[in-house]
Protein backbone atom coordinates (compact mmCIF):
# COMPACT_ATOMS: atom_id res chain seq x y z
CA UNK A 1 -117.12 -25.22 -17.08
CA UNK A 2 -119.95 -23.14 -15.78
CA UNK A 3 -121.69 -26.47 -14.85
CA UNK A 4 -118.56 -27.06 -12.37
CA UNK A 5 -117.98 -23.80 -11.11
CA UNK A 6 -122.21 -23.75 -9.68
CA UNK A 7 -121.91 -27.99 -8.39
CA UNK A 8 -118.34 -27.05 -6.25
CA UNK A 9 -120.28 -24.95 -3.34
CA UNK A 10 -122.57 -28.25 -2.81
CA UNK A 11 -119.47 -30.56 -3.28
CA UNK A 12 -117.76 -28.41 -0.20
CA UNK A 13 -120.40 -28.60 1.94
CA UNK A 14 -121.00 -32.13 1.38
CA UNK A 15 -117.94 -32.79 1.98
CA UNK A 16 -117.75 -31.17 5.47
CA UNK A 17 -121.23 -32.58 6.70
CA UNK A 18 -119.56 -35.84 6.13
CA UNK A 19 -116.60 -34.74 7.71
CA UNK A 20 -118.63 -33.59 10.49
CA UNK A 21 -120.50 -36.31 10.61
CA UNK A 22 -117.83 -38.73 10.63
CA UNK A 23 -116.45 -36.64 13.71
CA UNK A 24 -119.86 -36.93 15.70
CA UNK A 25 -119.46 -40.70 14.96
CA UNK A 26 -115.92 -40.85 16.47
CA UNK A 27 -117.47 -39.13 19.72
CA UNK A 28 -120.18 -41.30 20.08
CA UNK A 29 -117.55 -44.03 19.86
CA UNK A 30 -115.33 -42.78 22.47
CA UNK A 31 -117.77 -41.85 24.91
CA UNK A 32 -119.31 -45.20 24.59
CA UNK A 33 -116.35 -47.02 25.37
CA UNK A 34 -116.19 -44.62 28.28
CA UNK A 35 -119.53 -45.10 29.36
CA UNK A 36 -118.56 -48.62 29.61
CA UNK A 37 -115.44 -48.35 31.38
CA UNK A 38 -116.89 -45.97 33.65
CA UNK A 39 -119.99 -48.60 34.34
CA UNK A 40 -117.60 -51.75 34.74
CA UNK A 41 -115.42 -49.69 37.35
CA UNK A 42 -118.62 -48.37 39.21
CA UNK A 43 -119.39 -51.82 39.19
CA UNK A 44 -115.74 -53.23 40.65
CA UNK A 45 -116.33 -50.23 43.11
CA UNK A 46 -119.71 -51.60 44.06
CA UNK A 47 -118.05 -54.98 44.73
CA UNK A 48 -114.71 -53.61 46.55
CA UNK A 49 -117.16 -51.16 49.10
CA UNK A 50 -119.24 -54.03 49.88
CA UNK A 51 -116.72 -56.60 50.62
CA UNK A 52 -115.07 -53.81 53.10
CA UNK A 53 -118.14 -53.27 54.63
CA UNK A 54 -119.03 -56.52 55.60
CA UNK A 55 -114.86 -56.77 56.70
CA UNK A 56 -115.58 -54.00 58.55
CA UNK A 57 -118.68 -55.35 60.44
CA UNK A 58 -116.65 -58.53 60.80
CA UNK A 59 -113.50 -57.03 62.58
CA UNK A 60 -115.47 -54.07 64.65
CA UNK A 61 -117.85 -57.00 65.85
CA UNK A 62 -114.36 -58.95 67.01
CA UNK A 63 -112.93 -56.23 68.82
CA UNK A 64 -116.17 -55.59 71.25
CA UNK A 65 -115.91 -59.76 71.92
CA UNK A 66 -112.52 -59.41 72.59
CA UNK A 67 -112.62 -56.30 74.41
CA UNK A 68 -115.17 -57.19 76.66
CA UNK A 69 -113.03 -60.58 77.32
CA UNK A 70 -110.49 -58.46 78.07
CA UNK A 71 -111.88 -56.40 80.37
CA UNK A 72 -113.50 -59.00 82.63
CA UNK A 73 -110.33 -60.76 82.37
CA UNK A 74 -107.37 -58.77 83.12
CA UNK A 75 -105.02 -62.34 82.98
CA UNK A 76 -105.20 -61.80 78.93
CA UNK A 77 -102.71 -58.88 79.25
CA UNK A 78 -100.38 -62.07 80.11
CA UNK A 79 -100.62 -62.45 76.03
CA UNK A 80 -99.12 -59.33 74.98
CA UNK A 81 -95.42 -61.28 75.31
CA UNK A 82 -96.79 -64.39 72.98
CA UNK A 83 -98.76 -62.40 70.45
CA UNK A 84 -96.36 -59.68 69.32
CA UNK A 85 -93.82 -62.76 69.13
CA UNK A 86 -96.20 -64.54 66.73
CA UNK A 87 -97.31 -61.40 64.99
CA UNK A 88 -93.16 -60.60 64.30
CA UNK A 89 -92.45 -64.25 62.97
CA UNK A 90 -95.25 -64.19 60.68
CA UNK A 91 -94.69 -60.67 59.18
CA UNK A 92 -91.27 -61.59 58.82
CA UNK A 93 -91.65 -65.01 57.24
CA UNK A 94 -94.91 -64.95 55.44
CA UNK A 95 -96.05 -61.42 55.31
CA UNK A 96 -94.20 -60.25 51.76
CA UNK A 97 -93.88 -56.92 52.61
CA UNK A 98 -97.14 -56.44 54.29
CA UNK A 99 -95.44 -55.06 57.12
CA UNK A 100 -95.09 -51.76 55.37
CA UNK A 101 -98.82 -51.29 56.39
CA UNK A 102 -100.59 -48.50 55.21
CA UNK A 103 -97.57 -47.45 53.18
CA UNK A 104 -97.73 -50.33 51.05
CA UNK A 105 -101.43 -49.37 50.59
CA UNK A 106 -100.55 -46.09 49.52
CA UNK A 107 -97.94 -47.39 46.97
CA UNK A 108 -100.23 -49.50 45.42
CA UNK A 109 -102.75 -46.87 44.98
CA UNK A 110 -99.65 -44.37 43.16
CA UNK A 111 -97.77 -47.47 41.13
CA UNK A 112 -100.06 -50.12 40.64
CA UNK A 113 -97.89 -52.56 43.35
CA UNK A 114 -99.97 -55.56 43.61
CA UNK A 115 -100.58 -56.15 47.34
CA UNK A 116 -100.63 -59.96 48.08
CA UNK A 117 -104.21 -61.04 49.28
CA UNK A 118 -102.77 -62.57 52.93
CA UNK A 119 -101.90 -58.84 54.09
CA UNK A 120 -105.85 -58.65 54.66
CA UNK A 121 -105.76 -61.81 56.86
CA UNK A 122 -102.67 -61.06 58.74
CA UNK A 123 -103.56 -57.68 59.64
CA UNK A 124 -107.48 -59.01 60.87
CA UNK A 125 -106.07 -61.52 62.94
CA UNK A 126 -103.15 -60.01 64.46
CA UNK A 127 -105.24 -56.34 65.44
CA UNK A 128 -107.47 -58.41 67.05
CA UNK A 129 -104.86 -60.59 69.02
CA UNK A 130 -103.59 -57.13 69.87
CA UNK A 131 -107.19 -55.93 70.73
CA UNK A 132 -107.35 -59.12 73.02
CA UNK A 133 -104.10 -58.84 74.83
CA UNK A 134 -104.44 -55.45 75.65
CA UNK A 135 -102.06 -53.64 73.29
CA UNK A 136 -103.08 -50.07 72.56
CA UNK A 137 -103.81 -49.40 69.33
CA UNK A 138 -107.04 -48.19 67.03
CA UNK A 139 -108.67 -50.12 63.97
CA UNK A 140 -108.66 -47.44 61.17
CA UNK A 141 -104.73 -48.66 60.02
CA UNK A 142 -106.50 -52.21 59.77
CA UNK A 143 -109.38 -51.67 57.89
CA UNK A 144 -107.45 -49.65 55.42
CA UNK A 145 -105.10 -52.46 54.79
CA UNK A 146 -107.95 -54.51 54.45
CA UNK A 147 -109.42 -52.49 51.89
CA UNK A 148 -106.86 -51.70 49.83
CA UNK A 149 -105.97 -55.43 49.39
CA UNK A 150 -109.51 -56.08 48.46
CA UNK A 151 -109.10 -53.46 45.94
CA UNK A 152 -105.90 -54.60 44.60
CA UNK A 153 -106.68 -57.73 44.45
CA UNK A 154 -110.08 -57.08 42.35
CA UNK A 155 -108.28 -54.40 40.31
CA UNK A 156 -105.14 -57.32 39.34
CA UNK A 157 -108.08 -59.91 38.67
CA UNK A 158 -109.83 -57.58 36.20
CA UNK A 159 -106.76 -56.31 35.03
CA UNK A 160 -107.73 -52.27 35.08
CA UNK A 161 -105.19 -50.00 33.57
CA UNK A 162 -103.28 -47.36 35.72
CA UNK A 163 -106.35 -45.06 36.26
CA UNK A 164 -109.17 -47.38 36.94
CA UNK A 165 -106.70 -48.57 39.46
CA UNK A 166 -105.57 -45.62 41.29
CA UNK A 167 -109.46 -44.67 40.94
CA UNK A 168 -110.40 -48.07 42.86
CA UNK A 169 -107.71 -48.12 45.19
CA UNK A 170 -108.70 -44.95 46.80
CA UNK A 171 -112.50 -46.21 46.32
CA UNK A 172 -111.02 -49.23 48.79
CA UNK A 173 -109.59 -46.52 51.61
CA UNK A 174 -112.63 -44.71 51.54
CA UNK A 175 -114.86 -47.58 52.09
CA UNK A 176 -112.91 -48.85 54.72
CA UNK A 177 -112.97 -45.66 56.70
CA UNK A 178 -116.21 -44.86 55.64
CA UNK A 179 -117.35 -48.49 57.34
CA UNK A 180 -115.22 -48.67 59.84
CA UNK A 181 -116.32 -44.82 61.70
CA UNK A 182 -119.77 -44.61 60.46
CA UNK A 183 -118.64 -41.58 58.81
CA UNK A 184 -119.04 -41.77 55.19
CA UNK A 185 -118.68 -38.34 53.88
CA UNK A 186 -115.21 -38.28 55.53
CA UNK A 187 -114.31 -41.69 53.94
CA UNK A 188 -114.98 -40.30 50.40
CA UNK A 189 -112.44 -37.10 51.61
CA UNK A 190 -110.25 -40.11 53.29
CA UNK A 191 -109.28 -42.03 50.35
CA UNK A 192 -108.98 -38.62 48.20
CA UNK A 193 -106.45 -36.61 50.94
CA UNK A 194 -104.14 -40.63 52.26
CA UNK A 195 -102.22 -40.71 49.38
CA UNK A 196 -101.05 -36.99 49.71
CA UNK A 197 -99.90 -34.24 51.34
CA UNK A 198 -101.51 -30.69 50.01
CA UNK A 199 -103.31 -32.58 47.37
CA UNK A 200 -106.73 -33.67 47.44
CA UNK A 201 -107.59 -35.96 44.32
CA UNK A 202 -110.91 -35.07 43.37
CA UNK A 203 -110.78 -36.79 40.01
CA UNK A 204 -111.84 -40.05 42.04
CA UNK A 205 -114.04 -38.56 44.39
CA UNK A 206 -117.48 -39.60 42.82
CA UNK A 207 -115.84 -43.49 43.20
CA UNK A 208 -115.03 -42.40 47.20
CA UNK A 209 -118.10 -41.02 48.13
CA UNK A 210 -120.30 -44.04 46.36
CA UNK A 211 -117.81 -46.47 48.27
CA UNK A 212 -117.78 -44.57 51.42
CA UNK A 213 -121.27 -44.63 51.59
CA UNK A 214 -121.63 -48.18 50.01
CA UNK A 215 -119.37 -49.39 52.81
CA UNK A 216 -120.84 -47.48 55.74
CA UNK A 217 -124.47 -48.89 54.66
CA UNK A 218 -123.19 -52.81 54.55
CA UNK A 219 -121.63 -52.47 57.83
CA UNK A 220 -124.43 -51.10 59.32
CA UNK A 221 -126.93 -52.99 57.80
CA UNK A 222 -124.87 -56.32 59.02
CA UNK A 223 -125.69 -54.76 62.59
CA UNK A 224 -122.93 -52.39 62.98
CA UNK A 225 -123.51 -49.02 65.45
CA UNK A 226 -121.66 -45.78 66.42
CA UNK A 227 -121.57 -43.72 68.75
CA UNK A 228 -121.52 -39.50 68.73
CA UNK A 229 -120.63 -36.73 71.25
CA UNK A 230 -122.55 -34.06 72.68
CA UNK A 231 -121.24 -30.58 72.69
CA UNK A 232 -122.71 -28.65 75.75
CA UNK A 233 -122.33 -25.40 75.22
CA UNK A 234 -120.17 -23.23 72.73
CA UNK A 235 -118.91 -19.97 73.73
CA UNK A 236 -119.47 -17.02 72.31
CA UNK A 237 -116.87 -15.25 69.78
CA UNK A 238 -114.62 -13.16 71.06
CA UNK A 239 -110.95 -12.03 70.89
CA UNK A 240 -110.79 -13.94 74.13
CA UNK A 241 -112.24 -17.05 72.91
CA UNK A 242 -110.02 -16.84 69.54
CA UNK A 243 -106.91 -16.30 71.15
CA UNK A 244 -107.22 -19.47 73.70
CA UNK A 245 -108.68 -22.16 70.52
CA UNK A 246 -105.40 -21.12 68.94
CA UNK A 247 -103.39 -21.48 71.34
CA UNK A 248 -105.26 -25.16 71.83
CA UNK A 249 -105.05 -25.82 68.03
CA UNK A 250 -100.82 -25.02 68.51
CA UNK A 251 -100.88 -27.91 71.25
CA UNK A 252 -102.70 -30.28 69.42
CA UNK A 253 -100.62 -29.97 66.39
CA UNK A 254 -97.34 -30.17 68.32
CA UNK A 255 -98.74 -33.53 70.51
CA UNK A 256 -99.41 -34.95 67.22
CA UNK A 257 -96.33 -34.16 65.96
CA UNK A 258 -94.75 -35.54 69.47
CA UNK A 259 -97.45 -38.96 68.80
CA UNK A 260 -95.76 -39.79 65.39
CA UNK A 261 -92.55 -39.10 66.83
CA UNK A 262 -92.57 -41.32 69.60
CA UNK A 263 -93.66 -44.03 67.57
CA UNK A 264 -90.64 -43.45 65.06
CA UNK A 265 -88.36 -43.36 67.72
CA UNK A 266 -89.50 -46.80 69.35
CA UNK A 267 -89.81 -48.46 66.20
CA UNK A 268 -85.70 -47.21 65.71
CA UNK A 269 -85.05 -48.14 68.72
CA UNK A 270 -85.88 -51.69 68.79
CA UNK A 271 -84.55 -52.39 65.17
CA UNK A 272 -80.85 -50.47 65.97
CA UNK A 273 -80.78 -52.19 69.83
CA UNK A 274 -81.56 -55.60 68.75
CA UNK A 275 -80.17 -57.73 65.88
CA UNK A 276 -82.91 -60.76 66.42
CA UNK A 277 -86.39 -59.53 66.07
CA UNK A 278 -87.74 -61.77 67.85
CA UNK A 279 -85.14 -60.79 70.44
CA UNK A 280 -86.66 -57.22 70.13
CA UNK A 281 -90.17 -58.35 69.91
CA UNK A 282 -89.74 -60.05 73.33
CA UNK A 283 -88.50 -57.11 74.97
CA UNK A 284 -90.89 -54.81 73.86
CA UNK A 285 -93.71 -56.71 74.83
CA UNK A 286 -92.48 -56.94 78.05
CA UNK A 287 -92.14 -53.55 78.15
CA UNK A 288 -95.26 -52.58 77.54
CA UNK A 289 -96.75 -55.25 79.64
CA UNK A 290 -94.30 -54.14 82.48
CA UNK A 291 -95.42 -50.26 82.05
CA UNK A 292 -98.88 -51.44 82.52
CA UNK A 293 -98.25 -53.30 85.54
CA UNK A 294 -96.07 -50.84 87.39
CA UNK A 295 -98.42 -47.67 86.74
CA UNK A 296 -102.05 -49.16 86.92
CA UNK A 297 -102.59 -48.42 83.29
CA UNK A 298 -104.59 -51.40 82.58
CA UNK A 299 -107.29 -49.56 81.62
CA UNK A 300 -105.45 -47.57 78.45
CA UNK A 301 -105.34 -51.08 77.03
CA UNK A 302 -107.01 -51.48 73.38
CA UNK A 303 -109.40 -48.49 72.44
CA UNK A 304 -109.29 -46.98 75.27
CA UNK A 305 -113.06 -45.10 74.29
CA UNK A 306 -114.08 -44.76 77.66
CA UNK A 307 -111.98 -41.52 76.66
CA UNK A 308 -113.22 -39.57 74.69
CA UNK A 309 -116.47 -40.08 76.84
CA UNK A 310 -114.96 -38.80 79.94
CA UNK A 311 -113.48 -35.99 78.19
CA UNK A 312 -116.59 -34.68 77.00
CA UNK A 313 -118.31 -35.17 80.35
CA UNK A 314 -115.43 -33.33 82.03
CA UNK A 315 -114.18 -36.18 83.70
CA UNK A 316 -110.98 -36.83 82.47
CA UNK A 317 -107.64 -35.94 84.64
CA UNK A 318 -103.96 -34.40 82.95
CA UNK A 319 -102.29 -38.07 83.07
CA UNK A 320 -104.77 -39.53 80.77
CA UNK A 321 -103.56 -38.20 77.37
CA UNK A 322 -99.94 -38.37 78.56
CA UNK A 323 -100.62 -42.12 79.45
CA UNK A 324 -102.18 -43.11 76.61
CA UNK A 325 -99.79 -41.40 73.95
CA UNK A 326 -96.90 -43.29 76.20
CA UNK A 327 -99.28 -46.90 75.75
CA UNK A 328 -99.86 -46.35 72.38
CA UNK A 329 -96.26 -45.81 71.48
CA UNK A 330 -95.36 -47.97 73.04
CA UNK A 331 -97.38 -50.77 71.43
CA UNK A 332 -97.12 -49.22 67.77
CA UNK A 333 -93.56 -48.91 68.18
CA UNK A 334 -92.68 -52.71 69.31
CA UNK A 335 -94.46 -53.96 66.32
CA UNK A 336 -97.93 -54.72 67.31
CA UNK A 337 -101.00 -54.53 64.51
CA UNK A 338 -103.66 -51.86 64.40
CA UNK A 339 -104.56 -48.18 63.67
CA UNK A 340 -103.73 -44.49 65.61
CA UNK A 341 -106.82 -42.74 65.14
CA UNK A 342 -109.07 -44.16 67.89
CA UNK A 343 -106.10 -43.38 70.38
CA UNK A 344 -105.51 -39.86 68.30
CA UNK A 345 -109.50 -39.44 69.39
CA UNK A 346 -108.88 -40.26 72.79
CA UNK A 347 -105.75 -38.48 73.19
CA UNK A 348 -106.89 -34.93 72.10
CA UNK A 349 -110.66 -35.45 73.41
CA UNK A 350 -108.73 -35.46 76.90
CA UNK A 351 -106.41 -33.05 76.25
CA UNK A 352 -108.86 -30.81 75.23
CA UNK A 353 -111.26 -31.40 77.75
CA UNK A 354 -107.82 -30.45 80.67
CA UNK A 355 -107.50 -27.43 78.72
CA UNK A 356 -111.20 -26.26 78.79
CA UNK A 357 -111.35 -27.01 82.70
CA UNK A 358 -108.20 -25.03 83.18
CA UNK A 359 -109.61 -21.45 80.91
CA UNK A 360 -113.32 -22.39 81.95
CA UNK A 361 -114.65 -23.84 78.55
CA UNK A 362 -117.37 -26.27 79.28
CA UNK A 363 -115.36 -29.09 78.28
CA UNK A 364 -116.84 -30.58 75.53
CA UNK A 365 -115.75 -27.93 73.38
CA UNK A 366 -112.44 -28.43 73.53
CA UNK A 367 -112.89 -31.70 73.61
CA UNK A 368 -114.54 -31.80 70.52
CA UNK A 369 -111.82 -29.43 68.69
CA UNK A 370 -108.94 -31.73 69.96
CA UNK A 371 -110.34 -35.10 69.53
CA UNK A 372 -110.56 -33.81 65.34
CA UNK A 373 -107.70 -31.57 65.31
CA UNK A 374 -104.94 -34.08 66.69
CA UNK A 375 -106.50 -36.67 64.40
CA UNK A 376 -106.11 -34.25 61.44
CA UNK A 377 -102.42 -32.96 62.13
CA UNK A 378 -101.19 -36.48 62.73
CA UNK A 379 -102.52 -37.87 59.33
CA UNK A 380 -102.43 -34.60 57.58
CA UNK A 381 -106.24 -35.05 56.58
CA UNK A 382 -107.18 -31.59 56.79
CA UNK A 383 -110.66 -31.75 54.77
CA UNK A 384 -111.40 -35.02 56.33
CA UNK A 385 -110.97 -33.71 59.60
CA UNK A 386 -113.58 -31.27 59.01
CA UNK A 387 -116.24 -33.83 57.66
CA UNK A 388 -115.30 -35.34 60.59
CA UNK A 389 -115.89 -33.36 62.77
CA UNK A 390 -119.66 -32.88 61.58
CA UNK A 391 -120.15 -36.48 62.05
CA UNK A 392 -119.20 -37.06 65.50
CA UNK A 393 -120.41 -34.17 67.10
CA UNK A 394 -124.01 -34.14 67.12
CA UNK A 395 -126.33 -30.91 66.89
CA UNK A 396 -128.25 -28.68 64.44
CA UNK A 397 -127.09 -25.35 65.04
CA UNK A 398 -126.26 -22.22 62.72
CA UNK A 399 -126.23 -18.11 62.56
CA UNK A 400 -130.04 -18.57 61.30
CA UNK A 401 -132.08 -20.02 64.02
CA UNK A 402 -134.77 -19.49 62.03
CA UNK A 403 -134.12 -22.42 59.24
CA UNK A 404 -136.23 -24.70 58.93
CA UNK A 405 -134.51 -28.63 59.28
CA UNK A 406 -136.25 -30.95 56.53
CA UNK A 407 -133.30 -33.47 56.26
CA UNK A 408 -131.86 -33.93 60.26
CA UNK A 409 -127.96 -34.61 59.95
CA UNK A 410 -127.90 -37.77 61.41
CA UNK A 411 -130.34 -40.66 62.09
CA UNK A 412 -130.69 -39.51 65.93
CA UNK A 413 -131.55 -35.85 65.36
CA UNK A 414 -135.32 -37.36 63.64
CA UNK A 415 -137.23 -35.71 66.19
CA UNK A 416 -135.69 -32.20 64.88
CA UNK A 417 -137.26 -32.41 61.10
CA UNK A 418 -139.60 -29.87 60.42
CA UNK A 419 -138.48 -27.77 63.19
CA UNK A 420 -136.84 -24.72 63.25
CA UNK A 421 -132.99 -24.58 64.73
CA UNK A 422 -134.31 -22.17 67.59
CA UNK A 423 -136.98 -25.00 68.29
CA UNK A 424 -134.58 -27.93 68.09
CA UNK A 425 -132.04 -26.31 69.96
CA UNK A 426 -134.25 -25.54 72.86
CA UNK A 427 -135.90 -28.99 72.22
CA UNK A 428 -132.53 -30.27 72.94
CA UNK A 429 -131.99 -27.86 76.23
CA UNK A 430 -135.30 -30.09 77.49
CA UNK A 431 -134.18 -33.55 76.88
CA UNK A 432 -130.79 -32.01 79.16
CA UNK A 433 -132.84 -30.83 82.07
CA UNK A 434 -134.52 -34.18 81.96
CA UNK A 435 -131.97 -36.64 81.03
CA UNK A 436 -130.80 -37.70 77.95
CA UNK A 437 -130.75 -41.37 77.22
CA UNK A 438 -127.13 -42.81 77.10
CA UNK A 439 -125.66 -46.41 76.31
CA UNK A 440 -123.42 -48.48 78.34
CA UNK A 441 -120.10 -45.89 77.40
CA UNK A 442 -121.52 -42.75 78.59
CA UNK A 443 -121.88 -41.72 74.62
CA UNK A 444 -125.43 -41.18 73.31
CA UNK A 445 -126.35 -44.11 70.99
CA UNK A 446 -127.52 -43.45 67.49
CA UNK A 447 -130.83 -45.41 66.84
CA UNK A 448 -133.60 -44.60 63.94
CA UNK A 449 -135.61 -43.06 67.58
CA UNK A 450 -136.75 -39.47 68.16
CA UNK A 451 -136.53 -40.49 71.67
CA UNK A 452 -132.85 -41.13 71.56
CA UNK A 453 -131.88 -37.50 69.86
CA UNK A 454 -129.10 -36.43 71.30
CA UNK A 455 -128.60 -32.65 73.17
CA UNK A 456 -126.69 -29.58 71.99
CA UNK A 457 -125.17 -26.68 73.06
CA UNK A 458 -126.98 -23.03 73.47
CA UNK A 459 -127.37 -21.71 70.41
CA UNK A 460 -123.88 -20.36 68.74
C-alpha cells in the first residue's frame, strides 16, 4: 500500500503532461488548418485584386478613348436616346437582377448571393456606351460591380464558407476602388465602411488593404495614371475660419443629401409615369439629351473633370455644381450605367471653390474640403473620406516643420525626401513662382520625377 500511495503523485502528473500535451497537439492542429485557410484565401485575394486591376486599367483606358471621341465629336450625344434603350432591354431581359447595382454587390458580400458573372460585362459595356454618348455619370459604381462579381464568382468556384466569403467580397470592393482612384489606402477603408452604416469591419481589413494595394499596382503597372490637386494656401485657425468650414461642411452634407435625392426621385418618377420601360427609357433620354441642348451643357457630359480642376484654380462659376447635380440626375435617374463619385468630386470641388471666392478662402481649400466631404456624406464613407482626402490633395505639411521626410507621400513629392517640411514647403513656394508643370487638364500629373512635384500651400 505504501508502494501506491509514493507512485500516485508521478501517475497525476503524468497524466496531466499528457493531457497537456494532447491539448498543445489539438492547437497545433487548429492553427494549421487555419494557417491554411488563411493562405488559400490570401491567395483567392491575390487572384480577385489582380483581375480588378487589370478591369480597371481596361475600363479607365475606354473611357479616355471614348471621351476624347466624344469631345471632338459632339454628334455622339445623338446616342444617348439608342443606348439607354439598349442598356434598359438588356437589364431587363438578360441582366438577372444585375440591375440592383451596387446593392446586389453589397448583398452578396452580407448573404453569400451568388452574383451571375454577365453583371461584370453588362455594366463595362453599358458605362462606357454611357461615357460615349455623353451621359453624366462616374466609374467607381462600375468598377465595384465589376469586382464584386469577380469575387463572387471566384468565391462560388472555390466554394469558401460564409466568412472567407464576406472576407473576399469586401477584398473585391476594395480592389476595385483601390484601382480604379489610385487611392489604395482608401480602397482597403472602402470595402470595410460599403457594406455599412456606423460600422467599419476591420476583421477583413488586412484582405482590403493587400487587395487595395494589389489592385492599384496592376492598374498602374498596365499603364494606368492619376491625377492630384494642389492646395494653395490654408488659412490660419481661427474662430473665424472654424465657424465658415462648418457652415461649408452643413452645405455639403445637405447637397449630398439633395444629390441622392434627386436621383430617387427620377428613378420614381419614370417607373410610376410609365408602364413600358422602354416607353420610360425613351423619354428620359430625351430628356436629358433635350436639357443639354437647350442650356449649352454639353460640356457636363461624362466626367465632367475639367471640374474639379477649375475649382481649384478658382475658375469655376455658381451654375456649375447646380448643372451638373441636375445632369447627373438626370442620367442616373433614367437608368443609365455608371458611378456618382467622380460627379460627387466635381460637384463639391465647385461648390467649394464658389464658397471660398465669396468669404475670401483661396479657393482650393474649400475646394479640397467639398470635393471629399460631399463624396463622404453621399456614400456615408466617413474614414474613407479621410484617406481620401490625403491622396488627392498633394503636400507635406504638419505642426513640426522641422521633420525630417524619409518616405514622400506620393510618387510626385520625390524631390522632398530627406528634406525637412520647412524646406519642402518653401521648395514648393519656388516651383509656384516659377511654374509648376501641369498636364493637358490643368491637374499636376503624378510621374516617378522630382521635376514634376507638385506645390503646396504656406505652411499650416
Amino acid at each position: 500500500m505504501t508502494t501506491n500511495h509514493s507512485t500516485k503523485p508521478f501517475e497525476d502528473a503524468g497524466s496531466a503532461i499528457t493531457y497537456g500535451e494532447r491539448l498543445l497537439a489539438a492547437d497545433a492542429r487548429r492553427n494549421a488548418r487555419n494557417m491554411r485557410a488563411s493562405c488559400k484565401l490570401l491567395a483567392l485575394v491575390l487572384l480577385v485584386s489582380c483581375a480588378m486591376g487589370a478591369a480597371a486599367w481596361a475600363f479607365l483606358a475606354s473611357l479616355d478613348l471614348v471621351s476624347g471621341a466624344r469631345e471632338q465629336h459632339r454628334a455622339l450625344f445623338a446616342l444617348l436616346p439608342p443606348v439607354l434603350l439598349a442598356t434598359a432591354w438588356l437589364y431587363r431581359t438578360r441582366g438577372l437582377q444585375a440591375g440592383r447595382g451596387n446593392n446586389l454587390v453589397i448583398d452578396s458580400a452580407l448573404t453569400g448571393r451568388l452574383i451571375h458573372a454577365r453583371m461584370a460585362f453588362l455594366t463595362f459595356f453599358c458605362s462606357v456606351a454611357t461615357h460615349l454618348a455623353g451621359g453624366s455619370a462616374g466609374r467607381e459604381g462600375t468598377a465595384v460591380q465589376i469586382g464584386g462579381t469577380i469575387a463572387s464568382n471566384v468565391s462560388h468556384a472555390f466554394k469558401l464558407g460564409e466568412r472567407d466569403h464576406h472576407d473576399l467580397m469586401l477584398s473585391g470592393i476594395s480592389a476595385a476602388f483601390g484601382g480604379v482612384f489610385g487611392t489604395p489606402l482608401a480602397g482597403a477603408f472602402f470595402g470595410m465602411e460599403m457594406c455599412y452604416v456606423g460600422k467599419l469591419d476591420y476583421s477583413s481589413g488586412l484582405y482590403c488593404l493587400i487587395a487595395s494595394f494589389t489592385g492599384d499596382a496592376v492598374s498602374r503597372m498596365l499603364g494606368t495614371r492619376h491625377a492630384l490637386h494642389v492646395i494653395g494656401n490654408i488659412p490660419s485657425m481661427s474662430p473665424q475660419t472654424i465657424l465658415l468650414v462648418v457652415l461649408a461642411a452643413v452645405a455639403f452634407g445637405l447637397t449630398a443629401r439633395l444629390f441622392s435625392f434627386s436621383i430617387r426621385t427620377i428613378k420614381r418618377f419614370y417607373a410610376h409615369r410609365f408602364r413600358n420601360y422602354l416607353i420610360a427609357a425613351l423619354v428620359g433620354s430625351l430628356v436629358l439629351l433635350g436639357s443639354y441642348a437647350i442650356f449649352d451643357g454639353w460640356r457636363y457630359g461624362g466626367l465632367s473633370e475639367w471640374m474639379v480642376s477649375s475649382a481649384f484654380e478658382g475658375a469655376c462659376s455658381p451654375i456649375d455644381p447646380i448643372a451638373k447635380l441636375a445632369y447627373t440626375a438626370l442620367t442616373l435617374g433614367a437608368g443609365y450605367q455608371g458611378g456618382e463619385v467622380t460627379p460627387l468630386f466635381g460637384i463639391g470641388a465647385s461648390m467649394g471653390s464658389v464658397f471660398g471666392q465669396a468669404v475670401g478662402f483661396d479657393p482650393s481649400f474649400p475646394a479640397a474640403l467639398g470635393m471629399i466631404a460631399v463624396f463622404g456624406s453621399a456614400l456615408n464613407v466617413p474614414i474613407t473620406t479621410i484617406m481620401l482626402g490625403i491622396y488627392l490633395v498633394a503636400g507635406h505639411r504638419g505642426v513640426y516643420p522641422a521633420q525630417r521626410i524619409v518616405t514622400p507621400k506620393r510618387r510626385s513629392l520625390a524631390g522632398d525626401e530627406r528634406l525637412t517640411v520647412d524646406q519642402a514647403i518653401q521648395r514648393h513656394r519656388e516651383q509656384v513662382d516659377q511654374g509648376a508643370p501641369r498636364d493637358a487638364t490643368g491637374t499636376v500629373a503624378e510621374t516617378d520625377s522630382a521635376a514634376a512635384a507638385t506645390a503646396t500651400a504656406t505652411e499650416d
